[in-house]
C-alpha atoms as a PDB file:
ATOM      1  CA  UNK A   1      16.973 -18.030 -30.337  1.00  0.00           C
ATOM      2  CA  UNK A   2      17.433 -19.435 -26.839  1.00  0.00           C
ATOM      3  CA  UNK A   3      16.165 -23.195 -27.125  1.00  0.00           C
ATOM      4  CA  UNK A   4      17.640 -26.168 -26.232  1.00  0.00           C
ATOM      5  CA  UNK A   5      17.227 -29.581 -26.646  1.00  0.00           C
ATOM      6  CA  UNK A   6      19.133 -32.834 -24.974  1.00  0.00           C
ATOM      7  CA  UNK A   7      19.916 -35.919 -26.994  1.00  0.00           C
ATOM      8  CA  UNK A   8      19.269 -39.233 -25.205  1.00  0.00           C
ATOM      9  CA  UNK A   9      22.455 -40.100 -24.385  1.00  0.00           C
ATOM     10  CA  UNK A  10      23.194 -36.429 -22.823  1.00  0.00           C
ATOM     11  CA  UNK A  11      20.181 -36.543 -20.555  1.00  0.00           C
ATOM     12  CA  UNK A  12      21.469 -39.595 -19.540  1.00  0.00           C
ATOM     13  CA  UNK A  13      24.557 -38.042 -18.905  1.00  0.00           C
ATOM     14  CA  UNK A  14      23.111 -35.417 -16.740  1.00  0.00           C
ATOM     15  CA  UNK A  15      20.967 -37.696 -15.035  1.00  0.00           C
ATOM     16  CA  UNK A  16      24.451 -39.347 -14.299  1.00  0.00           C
ATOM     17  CA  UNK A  17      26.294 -36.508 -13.125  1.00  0.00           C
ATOM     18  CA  UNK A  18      23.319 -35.135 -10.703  1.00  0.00           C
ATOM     19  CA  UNK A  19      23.505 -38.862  -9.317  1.00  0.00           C
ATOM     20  CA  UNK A  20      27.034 -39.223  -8.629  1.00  0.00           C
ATOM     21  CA  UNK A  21      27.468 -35.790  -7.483  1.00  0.00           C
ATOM     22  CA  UNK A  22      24.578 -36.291  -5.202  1.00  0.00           C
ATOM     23  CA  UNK A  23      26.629 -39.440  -3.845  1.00  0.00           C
ATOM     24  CA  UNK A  24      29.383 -37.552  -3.473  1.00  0.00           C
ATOM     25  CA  UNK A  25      28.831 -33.506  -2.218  1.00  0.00           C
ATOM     26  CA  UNK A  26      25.192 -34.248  -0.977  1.00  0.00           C
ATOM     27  CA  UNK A  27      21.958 -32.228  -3.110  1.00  0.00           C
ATOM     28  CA  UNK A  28      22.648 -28.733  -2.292  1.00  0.00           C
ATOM     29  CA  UNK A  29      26.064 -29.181  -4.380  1.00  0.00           C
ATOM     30  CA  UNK A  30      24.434 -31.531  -7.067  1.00  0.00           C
ATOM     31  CA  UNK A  31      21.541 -29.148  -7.560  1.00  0.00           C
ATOM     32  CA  UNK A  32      23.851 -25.818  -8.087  1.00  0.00           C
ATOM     33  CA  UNK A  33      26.335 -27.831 -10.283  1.00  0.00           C
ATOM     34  CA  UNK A  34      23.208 -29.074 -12.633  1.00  0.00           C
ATOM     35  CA  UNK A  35      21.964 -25.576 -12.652  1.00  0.00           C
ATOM     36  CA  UNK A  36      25.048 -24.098 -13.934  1.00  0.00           C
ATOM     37  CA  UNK A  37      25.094 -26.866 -16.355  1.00  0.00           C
ATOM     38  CA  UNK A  38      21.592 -25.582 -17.507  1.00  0.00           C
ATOM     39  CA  UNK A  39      22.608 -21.898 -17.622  1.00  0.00           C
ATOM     40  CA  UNK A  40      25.481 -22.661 -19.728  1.00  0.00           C
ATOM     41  CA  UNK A  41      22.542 -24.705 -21.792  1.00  0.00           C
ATOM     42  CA  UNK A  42      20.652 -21.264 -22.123  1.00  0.00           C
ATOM     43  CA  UNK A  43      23.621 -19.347 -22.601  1.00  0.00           C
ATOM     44  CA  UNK A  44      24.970 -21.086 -25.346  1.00  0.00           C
ATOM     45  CA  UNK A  45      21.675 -21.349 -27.154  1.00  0.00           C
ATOM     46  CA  UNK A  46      21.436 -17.149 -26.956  1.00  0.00           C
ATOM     47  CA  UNK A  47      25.222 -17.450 -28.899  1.00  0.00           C
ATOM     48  CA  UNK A  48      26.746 -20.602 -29.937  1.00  0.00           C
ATOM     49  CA  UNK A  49      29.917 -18.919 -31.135  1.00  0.00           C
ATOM     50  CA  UNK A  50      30.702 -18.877 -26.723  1.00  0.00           C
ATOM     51  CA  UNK A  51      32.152 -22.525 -27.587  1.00  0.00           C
ATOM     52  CA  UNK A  52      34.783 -23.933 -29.606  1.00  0.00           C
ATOM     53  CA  UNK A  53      34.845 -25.820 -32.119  1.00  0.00           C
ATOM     54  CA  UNK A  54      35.314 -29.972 -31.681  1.00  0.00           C
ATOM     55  CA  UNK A  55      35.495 -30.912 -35.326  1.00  0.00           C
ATOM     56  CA  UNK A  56      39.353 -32.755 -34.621  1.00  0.00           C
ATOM     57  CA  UNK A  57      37.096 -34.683 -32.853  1.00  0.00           C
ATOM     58  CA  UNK A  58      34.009 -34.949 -34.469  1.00  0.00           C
ATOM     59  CA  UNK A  59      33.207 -32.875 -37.458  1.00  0.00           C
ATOM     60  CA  UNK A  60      30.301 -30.183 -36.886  1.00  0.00           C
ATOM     61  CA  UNK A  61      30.478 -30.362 -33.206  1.00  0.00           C
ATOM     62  CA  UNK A  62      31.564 -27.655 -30.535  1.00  0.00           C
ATOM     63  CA  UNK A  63      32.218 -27.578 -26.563  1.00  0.00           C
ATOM     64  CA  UNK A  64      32.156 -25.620 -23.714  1.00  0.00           C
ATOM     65  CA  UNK A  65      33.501 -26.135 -20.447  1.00  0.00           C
ATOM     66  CA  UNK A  66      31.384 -26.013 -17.293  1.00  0.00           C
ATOM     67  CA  UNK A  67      33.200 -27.159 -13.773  1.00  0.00           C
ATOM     68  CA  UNK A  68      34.705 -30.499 -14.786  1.00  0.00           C
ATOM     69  CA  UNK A  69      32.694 -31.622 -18.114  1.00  0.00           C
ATOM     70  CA  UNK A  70      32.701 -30.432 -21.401  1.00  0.00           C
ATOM     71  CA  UNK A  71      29.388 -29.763 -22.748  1.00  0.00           C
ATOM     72  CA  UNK A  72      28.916 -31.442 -26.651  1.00  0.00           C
ATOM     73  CA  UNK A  73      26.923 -29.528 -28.850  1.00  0.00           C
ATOM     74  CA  UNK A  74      25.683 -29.160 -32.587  1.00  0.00           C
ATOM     75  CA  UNK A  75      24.831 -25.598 -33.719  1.00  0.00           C
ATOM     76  CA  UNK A  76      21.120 -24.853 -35.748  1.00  0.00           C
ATOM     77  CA  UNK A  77      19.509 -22.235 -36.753  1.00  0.00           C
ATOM     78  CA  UNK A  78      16.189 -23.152 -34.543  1.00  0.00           C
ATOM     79  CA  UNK A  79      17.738 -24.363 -31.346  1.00  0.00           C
ATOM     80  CA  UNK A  80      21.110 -25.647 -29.899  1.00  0.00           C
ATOM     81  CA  UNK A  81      21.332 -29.294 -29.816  1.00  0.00           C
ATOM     82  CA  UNK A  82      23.036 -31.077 -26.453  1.00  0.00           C
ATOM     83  CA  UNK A  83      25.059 -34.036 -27.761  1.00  0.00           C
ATOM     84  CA  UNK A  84      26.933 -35.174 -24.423  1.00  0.00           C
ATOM     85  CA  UNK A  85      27.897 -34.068 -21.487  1.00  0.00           C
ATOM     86  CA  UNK A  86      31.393 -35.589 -20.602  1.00  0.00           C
ATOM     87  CA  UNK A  87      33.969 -34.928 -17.886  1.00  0.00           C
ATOM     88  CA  UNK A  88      37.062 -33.344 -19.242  1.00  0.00           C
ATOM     89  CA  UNK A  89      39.495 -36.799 -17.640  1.00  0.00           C
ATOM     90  CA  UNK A  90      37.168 -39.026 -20.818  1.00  0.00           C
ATOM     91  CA  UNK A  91      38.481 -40.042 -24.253  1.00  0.00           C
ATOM     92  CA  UNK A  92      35.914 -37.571 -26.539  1.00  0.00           C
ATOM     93  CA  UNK A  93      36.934 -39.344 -29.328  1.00  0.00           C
ATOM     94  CA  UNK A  94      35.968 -42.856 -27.794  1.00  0.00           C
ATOM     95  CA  UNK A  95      32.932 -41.441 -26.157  1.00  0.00           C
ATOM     96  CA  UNK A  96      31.381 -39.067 -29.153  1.00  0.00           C
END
């Protein structure tokens, strides 16, 4: 298995994080901090057991850590499951 998929709310997220990063450290930054967001994506589709698990915060849900946001996920059998994408200074448990 190596598919993933992006709730709503976590492509907005992304679509977020590409903007302000943009705004702040110019494209060539934004574009090589999205794509190690991605490859984190892919990797943790290929084994979901790279993460830990987040169920203190919500139950059935793991992160990761890429630069400075935590990457939300659900595991499945058929394909890992994006929930948010949040920087690591946000209440989780407000924001999950």
């Amino acid at each position: 298995m190596s598919k993933f998929k992006l709730t709503p709310q976590a492509e907005l997220d992304l679509e977020n994080i590409y903007d302000y990063s943009v705004e702040n450290w110019g494209y060539p930054r934004a574009d090589r901090y999205i794509y190690d967001l991605e490859i984190a994506f892919t990797k943790l589709s290929q084994n979901q057991l790279q993460g830990r698990t987040a169920s203190y915060i919500k139950p059935g849900y793991f992160c990761y850590s890429v630069g400075s946001h935590v990457i939300f996920y659900r595991q499945s059998t058929d394909f890992l499951l994006v929930v948010r994408l949040l920087h690591k200074s946000m209440d989780f448990q407000r924001h999950l």
